[in-house]
C-alpha atoms as a PDB file:
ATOM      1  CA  UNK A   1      -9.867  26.341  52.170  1.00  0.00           C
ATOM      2  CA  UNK A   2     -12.430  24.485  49.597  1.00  0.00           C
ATOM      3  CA  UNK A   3      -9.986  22.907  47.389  1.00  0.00           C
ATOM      4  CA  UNK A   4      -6.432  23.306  46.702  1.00  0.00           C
ATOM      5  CA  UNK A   5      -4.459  23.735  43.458  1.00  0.00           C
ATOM      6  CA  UNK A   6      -0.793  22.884  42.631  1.00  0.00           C
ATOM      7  CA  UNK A   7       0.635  23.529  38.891  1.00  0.00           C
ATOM      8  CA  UNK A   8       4.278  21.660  38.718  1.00  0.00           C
ATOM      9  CA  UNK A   9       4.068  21.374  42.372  1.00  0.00           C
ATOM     10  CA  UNK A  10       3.633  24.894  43.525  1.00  0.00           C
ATOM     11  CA  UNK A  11      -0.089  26.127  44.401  1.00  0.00           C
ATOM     12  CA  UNK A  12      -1.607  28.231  41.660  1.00  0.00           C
ATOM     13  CA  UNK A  13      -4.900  28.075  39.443  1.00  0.00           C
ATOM     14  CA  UNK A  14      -3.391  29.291  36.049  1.00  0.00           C
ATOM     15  CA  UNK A  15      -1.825  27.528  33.400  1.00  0.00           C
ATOM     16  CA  UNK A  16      -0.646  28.554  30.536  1.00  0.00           C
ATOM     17  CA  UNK A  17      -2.530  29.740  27.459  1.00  0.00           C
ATOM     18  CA  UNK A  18      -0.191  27.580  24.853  1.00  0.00           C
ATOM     19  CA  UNK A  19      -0.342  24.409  26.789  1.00  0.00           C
ATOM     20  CA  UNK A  20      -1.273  21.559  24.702  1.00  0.00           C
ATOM     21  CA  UNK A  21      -4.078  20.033  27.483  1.00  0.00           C
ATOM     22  CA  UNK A  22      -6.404  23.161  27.030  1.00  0.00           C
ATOM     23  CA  UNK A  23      -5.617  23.109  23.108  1.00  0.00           C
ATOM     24  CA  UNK A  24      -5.900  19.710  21.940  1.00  0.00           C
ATOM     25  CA  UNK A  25      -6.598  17.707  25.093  1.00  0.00           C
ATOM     26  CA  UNK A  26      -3.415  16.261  24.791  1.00  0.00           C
ATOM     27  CA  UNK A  27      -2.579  14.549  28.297  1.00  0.00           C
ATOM     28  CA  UNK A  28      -4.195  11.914  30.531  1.00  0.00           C
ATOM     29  CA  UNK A  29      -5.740  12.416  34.363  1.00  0.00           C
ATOM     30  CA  UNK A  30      -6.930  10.370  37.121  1.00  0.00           C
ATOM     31  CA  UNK A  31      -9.757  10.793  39.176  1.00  0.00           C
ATOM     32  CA  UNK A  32      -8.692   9.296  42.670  1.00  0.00           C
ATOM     33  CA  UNK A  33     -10.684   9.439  46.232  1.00  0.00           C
ATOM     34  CA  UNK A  34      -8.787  10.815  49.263  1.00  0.00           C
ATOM     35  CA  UNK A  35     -10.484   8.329  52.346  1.00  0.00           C
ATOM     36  CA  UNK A  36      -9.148   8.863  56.145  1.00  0.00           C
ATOM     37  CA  UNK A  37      -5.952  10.468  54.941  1.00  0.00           C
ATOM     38  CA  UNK A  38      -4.812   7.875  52.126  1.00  0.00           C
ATOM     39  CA  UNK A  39      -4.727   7.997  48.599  1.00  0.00           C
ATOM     40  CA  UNK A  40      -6.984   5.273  47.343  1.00  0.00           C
ATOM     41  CA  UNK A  41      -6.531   2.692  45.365  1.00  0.00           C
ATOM     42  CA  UNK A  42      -2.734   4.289  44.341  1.00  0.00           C
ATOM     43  CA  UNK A  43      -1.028   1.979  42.808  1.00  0.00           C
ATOM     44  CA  UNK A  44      -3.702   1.072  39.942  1.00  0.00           C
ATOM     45  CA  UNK A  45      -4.093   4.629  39.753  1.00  0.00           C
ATOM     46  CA  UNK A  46      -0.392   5.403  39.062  1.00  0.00           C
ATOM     47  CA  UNK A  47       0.165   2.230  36.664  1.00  0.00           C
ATOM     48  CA  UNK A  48      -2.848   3.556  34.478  1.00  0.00           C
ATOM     49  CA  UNK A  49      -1.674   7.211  34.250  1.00  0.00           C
ATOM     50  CA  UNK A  50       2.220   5.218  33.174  1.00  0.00           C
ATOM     51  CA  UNK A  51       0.205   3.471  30.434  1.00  0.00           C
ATOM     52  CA  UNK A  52      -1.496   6.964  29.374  1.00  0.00           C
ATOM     53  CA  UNK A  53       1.814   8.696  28.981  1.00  0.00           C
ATOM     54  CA  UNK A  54       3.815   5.904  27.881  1.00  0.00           C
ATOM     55  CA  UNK A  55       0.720   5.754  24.814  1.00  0.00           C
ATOM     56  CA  UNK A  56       0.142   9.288  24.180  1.00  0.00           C
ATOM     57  CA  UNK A  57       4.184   9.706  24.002  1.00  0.00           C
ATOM     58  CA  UNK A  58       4.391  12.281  26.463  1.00  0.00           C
ATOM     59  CA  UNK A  59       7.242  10.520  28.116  1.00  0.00           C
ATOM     60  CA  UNK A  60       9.862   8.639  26.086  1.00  0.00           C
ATOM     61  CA  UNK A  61      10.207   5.380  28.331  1.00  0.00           C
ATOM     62  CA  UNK A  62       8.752   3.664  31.547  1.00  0.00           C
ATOM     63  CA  UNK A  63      11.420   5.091  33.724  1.00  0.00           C
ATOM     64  CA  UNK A  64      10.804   8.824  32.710  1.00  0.00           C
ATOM     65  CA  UNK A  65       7.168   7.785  33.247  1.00  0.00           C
ATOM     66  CA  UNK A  66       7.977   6.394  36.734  1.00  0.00           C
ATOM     67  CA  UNK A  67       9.988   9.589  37.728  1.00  0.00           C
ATOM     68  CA  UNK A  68       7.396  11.672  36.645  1.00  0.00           C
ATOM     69  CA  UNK A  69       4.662   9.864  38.798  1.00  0.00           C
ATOM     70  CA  UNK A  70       7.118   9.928  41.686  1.00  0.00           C
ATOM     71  CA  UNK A  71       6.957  13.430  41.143  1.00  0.00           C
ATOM     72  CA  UNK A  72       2.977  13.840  41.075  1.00  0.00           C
ATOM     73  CA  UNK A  73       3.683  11.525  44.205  1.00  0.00           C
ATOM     74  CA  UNK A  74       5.234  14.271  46.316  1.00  0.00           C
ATOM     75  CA  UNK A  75       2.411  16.886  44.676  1.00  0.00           C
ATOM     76  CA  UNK A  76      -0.420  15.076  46.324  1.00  0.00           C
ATOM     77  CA  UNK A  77       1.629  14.989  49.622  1.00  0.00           C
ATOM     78  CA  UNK A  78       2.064  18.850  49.367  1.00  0.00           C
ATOM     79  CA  UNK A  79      -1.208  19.539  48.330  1.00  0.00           C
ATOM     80  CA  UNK A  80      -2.804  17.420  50.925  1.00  0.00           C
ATOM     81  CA  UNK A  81      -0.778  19.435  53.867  1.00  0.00           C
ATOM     82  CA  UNK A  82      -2.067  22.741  52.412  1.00  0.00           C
ATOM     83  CA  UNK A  83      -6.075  21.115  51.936  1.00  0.00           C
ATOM     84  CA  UNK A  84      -5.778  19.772  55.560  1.00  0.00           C
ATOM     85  CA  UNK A  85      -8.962  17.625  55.382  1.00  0.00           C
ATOM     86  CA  UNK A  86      -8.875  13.914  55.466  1.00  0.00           C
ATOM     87  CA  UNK A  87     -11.509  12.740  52.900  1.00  0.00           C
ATOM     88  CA  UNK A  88     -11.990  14.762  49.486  1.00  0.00           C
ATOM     89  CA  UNK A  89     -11.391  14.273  45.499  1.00  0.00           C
ATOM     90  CA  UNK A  90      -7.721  14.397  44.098  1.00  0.00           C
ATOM     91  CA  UNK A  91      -7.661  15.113  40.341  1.00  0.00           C
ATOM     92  CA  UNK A  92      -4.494  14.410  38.809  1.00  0.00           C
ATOM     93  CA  UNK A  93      -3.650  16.139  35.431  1.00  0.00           C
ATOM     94  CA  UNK A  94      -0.461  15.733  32.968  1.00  0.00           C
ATOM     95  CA  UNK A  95      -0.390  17.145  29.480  1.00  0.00           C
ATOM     96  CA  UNK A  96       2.536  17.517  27.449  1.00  0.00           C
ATOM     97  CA  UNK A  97       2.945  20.799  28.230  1.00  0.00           C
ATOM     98  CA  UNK A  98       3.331  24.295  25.873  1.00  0.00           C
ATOM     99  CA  UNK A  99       4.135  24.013  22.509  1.00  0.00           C
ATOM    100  CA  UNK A 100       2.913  26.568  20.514  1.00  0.00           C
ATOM    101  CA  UNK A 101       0.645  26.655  17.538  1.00  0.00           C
ATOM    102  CA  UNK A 102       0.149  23.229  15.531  1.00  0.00           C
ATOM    103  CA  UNK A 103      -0.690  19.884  15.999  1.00  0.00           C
ATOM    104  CA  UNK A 104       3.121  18.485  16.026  1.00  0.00           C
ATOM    105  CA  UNK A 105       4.427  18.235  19.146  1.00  0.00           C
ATOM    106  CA  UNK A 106       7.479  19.627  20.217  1.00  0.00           C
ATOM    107  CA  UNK A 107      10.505  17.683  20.109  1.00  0.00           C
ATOM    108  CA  UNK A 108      11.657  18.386  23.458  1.00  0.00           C
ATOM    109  CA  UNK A 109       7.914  18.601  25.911  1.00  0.00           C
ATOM    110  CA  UNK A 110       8.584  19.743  29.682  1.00  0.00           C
ATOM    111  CA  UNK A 111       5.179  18.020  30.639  1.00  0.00           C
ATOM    112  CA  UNK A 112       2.553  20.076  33.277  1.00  0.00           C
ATOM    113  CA  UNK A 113       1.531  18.572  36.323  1.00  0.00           C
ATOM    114  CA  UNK A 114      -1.668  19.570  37.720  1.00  0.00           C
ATOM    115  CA  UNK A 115      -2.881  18.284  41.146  1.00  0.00           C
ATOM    116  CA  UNK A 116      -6.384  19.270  42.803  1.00  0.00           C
ATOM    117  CA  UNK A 117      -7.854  18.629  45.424  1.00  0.00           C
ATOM    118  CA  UNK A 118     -11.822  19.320  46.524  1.00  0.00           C
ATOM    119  CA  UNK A 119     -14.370  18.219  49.134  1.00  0.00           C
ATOM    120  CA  UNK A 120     -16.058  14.986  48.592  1.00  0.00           C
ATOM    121  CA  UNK A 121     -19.198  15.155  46.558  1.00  0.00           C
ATOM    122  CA  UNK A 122     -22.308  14.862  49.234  1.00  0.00           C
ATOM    123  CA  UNK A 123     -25.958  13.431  48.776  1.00  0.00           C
ATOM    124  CA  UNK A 124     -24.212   9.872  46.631  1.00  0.00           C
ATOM    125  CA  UNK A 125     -23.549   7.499  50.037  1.00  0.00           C
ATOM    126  CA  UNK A 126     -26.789   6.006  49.745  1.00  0.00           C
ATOM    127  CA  UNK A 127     -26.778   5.291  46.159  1.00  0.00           C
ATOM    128  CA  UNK A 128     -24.664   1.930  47.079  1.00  0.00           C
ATOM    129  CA  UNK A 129     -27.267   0.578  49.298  1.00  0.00           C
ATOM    130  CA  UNK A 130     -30.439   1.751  47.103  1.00  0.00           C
ATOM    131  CA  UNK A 131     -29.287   1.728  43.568  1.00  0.00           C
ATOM    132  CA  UNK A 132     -28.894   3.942  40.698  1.00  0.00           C
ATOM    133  CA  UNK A 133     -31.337   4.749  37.922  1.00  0.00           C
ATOM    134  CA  UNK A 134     -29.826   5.004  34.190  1.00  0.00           C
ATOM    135  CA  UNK A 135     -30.657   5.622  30.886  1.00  0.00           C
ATOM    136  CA  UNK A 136     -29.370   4.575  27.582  1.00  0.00           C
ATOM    137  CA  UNK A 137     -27.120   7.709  25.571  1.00  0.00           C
ATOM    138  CA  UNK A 138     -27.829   8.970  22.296  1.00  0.00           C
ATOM    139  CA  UNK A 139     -24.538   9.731  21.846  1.00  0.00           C
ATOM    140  CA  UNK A 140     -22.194   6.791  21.443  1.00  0.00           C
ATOM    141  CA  UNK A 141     -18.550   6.113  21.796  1.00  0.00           C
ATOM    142  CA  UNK A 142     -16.119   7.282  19.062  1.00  0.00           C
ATOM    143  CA  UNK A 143     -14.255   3.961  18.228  1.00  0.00           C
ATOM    144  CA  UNK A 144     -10.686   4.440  18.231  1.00  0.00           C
ATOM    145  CA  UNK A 145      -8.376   1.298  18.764  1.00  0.00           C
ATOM    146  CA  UNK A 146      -4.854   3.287  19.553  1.00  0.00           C
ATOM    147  CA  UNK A 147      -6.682   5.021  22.529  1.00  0.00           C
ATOM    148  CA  UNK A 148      -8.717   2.431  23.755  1.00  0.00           C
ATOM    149  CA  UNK A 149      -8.530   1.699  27.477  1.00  0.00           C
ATOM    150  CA  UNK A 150      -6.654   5.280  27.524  1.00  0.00           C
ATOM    151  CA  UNK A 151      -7.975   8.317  30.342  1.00  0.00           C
ATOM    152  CA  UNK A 152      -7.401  11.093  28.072  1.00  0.00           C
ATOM    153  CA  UNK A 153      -8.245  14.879  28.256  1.00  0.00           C
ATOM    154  CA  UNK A 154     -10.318  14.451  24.817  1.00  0.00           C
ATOM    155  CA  UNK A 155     -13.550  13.673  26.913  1.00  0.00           C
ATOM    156  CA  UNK A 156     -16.152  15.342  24.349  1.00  0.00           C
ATOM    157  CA  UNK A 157     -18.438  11.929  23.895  1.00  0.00           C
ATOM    158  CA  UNK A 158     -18.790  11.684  27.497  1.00  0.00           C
ATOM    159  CA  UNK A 159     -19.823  15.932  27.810  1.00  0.00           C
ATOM    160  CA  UNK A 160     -22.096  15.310  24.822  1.00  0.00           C
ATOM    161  CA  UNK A 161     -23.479  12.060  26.331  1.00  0.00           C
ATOM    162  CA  UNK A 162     -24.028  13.856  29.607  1.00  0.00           C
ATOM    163  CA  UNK A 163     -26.190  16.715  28.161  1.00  0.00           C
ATOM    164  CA  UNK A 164     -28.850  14.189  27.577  1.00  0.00           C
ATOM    165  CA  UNK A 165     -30.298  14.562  30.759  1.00  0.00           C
ATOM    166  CA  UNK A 166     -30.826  16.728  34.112  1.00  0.00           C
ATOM    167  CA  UNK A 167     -33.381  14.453  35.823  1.00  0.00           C
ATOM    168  CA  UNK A 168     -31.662  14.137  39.475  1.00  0.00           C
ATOM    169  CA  UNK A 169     -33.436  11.037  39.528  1.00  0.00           C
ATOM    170  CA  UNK A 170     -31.247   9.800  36.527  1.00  0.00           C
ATOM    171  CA  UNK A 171     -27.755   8.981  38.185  1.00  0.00           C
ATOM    172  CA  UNK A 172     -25.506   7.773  35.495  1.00  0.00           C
ATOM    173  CA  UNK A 173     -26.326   6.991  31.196  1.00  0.00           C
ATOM    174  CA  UNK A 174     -24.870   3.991  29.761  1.00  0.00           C
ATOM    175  CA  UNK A 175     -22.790   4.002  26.397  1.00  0.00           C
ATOM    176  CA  UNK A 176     -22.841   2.455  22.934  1.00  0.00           C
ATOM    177  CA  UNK A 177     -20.095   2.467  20.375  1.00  0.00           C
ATOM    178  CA  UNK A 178     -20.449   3.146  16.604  1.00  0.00           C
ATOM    179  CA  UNK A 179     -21.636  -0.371  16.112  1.00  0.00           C
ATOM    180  CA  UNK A 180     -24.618  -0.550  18.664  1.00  0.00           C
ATOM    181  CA  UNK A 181     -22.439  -2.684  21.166  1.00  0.00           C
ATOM    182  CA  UNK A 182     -22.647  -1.784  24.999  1.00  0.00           C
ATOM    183  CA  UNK A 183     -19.409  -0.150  26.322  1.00  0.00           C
ATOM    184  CA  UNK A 184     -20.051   1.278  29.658  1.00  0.00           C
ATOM    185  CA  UNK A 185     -21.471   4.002  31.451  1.00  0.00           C
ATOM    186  CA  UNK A 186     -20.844   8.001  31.214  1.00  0.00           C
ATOM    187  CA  UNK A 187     -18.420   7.828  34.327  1.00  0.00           C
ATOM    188  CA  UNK A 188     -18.484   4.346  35.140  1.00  0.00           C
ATOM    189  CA  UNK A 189     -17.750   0.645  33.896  1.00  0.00           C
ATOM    190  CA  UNK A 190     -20.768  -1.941  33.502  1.00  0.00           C
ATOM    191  CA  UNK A 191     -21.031  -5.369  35.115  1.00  0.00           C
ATOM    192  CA  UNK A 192     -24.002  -7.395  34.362  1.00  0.00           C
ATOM    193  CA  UNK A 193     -25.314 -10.966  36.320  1.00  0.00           C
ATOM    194  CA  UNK A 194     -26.013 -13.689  33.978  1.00  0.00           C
ATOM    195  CA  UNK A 195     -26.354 -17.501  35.568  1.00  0.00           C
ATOM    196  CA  UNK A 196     -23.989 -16.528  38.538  1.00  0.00           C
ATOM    197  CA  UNK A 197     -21.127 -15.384  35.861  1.00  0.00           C
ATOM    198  CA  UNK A 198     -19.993 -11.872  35.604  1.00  0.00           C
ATOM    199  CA  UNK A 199     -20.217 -10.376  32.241  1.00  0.00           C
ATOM    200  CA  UNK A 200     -18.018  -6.643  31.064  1.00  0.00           C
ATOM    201  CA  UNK A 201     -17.517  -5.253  28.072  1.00  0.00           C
ATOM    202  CA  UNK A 202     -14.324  -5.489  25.713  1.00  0.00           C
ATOM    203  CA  UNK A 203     -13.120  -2.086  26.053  1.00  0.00           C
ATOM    204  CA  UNK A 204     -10.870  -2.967  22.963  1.00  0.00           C
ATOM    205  CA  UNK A 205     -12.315  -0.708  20.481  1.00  0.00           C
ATOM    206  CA  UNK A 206     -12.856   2.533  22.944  1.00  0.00           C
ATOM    207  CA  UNK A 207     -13.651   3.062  26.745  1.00  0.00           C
ATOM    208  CA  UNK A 208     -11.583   3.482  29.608  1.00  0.00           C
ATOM    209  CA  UNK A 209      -9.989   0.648  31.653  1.00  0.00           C
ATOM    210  CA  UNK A 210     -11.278   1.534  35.089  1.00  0.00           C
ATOM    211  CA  UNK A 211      -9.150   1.319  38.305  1.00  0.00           C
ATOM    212  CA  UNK A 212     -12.066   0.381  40.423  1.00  0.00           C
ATOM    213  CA  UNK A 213     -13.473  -2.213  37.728  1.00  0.00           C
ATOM    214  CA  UNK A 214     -10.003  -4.174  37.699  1.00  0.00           C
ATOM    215  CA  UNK A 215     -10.587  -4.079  41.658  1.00  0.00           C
ATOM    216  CA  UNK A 216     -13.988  -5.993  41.634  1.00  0.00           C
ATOM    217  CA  UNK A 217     -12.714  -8.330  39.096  1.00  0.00           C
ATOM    218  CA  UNK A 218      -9.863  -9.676  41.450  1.00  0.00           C
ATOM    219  CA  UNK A 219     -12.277  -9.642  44.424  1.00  0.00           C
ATOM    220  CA  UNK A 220     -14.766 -11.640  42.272  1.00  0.00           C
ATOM    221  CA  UNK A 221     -12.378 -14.315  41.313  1.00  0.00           C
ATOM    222  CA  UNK A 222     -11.182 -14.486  45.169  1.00  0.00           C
ATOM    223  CA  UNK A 223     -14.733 -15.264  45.839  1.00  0.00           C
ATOM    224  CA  UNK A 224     -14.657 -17.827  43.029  1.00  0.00           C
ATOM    225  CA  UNK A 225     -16.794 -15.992  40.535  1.00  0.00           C
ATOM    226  CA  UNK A 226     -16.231 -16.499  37.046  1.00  0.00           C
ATOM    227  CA  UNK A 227     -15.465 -13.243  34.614  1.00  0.00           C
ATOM    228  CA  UNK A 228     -15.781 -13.210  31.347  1.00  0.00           C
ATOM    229  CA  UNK A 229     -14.725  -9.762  29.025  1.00  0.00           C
ATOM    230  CA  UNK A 230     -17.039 -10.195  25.943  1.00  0.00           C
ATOM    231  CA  UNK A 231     -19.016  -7.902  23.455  1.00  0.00           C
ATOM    232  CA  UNK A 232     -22.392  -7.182  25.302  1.00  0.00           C
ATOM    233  CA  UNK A 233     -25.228  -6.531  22.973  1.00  0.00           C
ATOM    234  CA  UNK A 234     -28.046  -4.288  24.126  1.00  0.00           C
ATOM    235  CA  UNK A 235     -29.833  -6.993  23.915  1.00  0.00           C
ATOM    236  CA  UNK A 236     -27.675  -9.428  26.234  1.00  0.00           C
ATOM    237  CA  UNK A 237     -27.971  -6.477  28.534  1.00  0.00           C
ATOM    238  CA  UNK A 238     -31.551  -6.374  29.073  1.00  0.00           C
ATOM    239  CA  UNK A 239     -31.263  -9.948  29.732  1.00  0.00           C
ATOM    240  CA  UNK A 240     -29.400  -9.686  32.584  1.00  0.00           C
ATOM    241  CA  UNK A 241     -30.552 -11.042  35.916  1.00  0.00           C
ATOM    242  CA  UNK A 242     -28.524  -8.176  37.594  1.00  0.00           C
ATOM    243  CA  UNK A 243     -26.432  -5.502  37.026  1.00  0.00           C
ATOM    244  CA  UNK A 244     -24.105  -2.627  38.389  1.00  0.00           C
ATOM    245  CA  UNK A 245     -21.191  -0.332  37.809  1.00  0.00           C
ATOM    246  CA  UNK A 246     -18.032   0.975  39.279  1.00  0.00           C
ATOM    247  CA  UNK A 247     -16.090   3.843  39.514  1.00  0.00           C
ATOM    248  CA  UNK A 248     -13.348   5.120  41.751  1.00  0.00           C
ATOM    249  CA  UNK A 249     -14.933   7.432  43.879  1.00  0.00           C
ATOM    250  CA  UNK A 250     -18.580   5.481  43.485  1.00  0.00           C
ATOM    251  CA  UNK A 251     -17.575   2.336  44.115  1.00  0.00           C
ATOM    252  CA  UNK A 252     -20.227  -0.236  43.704  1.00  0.00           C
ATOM    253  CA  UNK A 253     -23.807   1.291  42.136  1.00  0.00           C
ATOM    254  CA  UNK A 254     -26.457  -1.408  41.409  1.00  0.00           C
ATOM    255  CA  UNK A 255     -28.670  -0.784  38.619  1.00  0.00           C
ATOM    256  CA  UNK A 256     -32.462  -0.798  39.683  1.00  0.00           C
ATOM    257  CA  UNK A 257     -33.782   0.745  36.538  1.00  0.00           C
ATOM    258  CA  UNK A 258     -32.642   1.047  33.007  1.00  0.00           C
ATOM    259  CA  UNK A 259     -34.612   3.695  30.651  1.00  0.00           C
ATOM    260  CA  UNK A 260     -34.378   3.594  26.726  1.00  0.00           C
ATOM    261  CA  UNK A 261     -36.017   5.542  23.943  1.00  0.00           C
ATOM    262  CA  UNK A 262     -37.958   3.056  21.446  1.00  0.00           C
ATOM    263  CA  UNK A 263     -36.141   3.606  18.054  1.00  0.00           C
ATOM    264  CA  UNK A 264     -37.731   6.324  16.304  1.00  0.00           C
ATOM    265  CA  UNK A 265     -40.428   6.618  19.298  1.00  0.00           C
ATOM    266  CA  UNK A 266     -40.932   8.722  22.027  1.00  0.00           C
ATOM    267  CA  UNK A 267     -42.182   5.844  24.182  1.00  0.00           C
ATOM    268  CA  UNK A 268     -39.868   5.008  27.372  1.00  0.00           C
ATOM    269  CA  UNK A 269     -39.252   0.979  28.007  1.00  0.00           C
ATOM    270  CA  UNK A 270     -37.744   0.382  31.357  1.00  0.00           C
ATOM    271  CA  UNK A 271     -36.265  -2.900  32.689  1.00  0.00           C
ATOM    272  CA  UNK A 272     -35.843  -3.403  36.506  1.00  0.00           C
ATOM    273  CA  UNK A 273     -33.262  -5.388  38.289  1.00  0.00           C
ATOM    274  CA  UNK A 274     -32.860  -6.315  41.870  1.00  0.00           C
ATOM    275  CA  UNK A 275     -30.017  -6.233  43.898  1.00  0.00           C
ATOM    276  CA  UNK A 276     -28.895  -9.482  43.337  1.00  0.00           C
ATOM    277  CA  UNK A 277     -27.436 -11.189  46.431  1.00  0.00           C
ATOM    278  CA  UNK A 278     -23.609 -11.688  44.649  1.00  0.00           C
ATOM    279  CA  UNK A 279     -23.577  -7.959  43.962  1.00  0.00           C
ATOM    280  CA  UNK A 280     -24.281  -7.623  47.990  1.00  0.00           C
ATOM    281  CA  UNK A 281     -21.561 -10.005  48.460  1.00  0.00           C
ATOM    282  CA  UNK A 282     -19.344  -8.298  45.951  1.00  0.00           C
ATOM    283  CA  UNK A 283     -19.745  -4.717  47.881  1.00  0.00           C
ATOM    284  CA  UNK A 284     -19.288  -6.096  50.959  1.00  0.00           C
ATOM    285  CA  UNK A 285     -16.032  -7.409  50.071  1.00  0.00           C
ATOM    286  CA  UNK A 286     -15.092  -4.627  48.502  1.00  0.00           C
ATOM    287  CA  UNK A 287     -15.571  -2.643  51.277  1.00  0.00           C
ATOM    288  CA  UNK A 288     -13.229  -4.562  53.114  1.00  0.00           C
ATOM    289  CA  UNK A 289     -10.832  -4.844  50.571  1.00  0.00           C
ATOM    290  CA  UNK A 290     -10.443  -0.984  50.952  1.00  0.00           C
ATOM    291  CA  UNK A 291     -10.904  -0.929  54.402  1.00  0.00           C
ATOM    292  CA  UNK A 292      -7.450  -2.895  54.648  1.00  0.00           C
ATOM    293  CA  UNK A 293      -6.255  -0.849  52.145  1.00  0.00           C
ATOM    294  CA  UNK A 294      -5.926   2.186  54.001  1.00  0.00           C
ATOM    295  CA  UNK A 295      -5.115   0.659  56.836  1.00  0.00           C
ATOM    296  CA  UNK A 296      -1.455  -0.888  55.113  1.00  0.00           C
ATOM    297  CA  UNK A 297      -1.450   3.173  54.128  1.00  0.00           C
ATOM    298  CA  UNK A 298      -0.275   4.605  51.097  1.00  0.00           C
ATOM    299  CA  UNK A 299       0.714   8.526  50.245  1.00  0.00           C
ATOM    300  CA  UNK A 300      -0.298  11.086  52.276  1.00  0.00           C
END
């Protein structure tokens, strides 16, 4: 079997044609890798999707959030039994569930749990070790304070941003908001190197709070490296000695080339980085961070 699909814990690949996800992307997900037979990275996972619900009101406290996780909990363990492999992708999915025509909600949502699980993406492994090319978007960040940090179905800047390019040799774009400021990438949060500090974007105006990102800042202040969440200028950016970004299923991608359009030309400028020896330092600590990870075990 490829991948395996569970609706409100029972395997099937419909939903509903009223449910509020698929009409107004109203629900959160999480994007989580499945490594030797363990959820990763679980409990950041589950205390971000709590925040989403908790924000978007599809739950009415943190213990209705908390039983509904526990829930999605049990869904992974069921779906990983019928997928039977030990390393894939597990999406997880919550909306608020059907409720008809009409923005309001209903007073009374049964939420829908969706839990998927397909093979792990090939041809990225070396992409740690070698580093990623990026570009700069177009297509910038809607600013929206009350969603902020959120992982929300409404994921429309990041499809539009994505359509700018089909270059394989373009792995990941990186993203402005409405006022020119650097926010992260399409998939990804942004670290640059300045001085031996580590630099990230305030995500308090839009962007997503990564699981993975909050990882490598805890590892870098165990290794006694200072960082600092401040508004990064494009121009701050492409002073950086280094730079690289995270995601959960990426982990660490060092940034060996950044592309951007001159303003108004159709020149390219590119700025190169190396691999910076704390990046090394921060991946192989990562690494190991994970590596004992699975080994305490978590879900499945």
């Amino acid at each position: 079997m490829e991948s395996t699909t569970l609706v409100n814990g029972q395997p099937s690949n419909t939903l509903e044609v009223s449910d509020r996800g698929l009409a107004y992307g109203d629900g959160v997900f999480e994007t989580i890798a499945l490594s030797q037979g363990q959820v990763q990275l679980w409990q950041g996972h589950q205390q971000r999707l709590i925040t989403g619900l908790l924000t978007l009101g599809i739950v009415a406290d943190r213990v209705s959030a908390q039983n509904l996780v526990d829930a999605i909990a049990n869904d992974i363990q069921t779906a990983y039994a019928l997928y039977g492999r030990p390393k894939g992708v597990i999406k997880i999915t919550v909306t608020r569930g059907s409720g008809g025509r009409g923005y309001a909600p209903p007073i009374e949502s049964i939420p829908t749990r969706i839990v998927f699980i397909l093979p792990w993406p090939l041809g990225r492994s070396h992409l740690s070790g070698d580093g990623v090319r990026v570009q700069i978007c177009q297509h910038r960040w809607s600013n929206n304070t009350a969603l902020a940090g959120v992982k929300h179905l409404n994921r429309l800047d990041q499809v539009m941003a994505r359509r700018e390019w089909s270059d394989s040799n373009i792995h990941e774009g990186i993203m402005l908001d409405q006022n020119g400021l650097v926010i992260s990438g399409v998939m990804s949060n942004l670290f640059i190197q300045m001085d031996g500090v580590l630099i990230t974007p305030k995500l308090d105006q839009c962007g997503i709070n990564g699981t993975m990102a909050q990882v490598v800042r805890t590892i870098a202040e165990q290794c006694n490296i200072d960082v600092v969440q401040q508004q990064v200028t494009l121009e701050l950016l492409l002073k950086a000695d280094a730079a690289f970004m995270t995601n959960s299923l990426n982990g660490m991608w060092p940034i060996i080339t950044l592309t951007q359009s001159a303003l108004g030309s159709p020149s390219l400028n590119t700025t190169r980085w190396p691999i910076s020896a704390l990046i090394q330092t921060l991946q192989k600590t990562l690494a190991q961070h994970l590596s004992e990870q699975l080994t305490v075990g978590e879900i499945c």
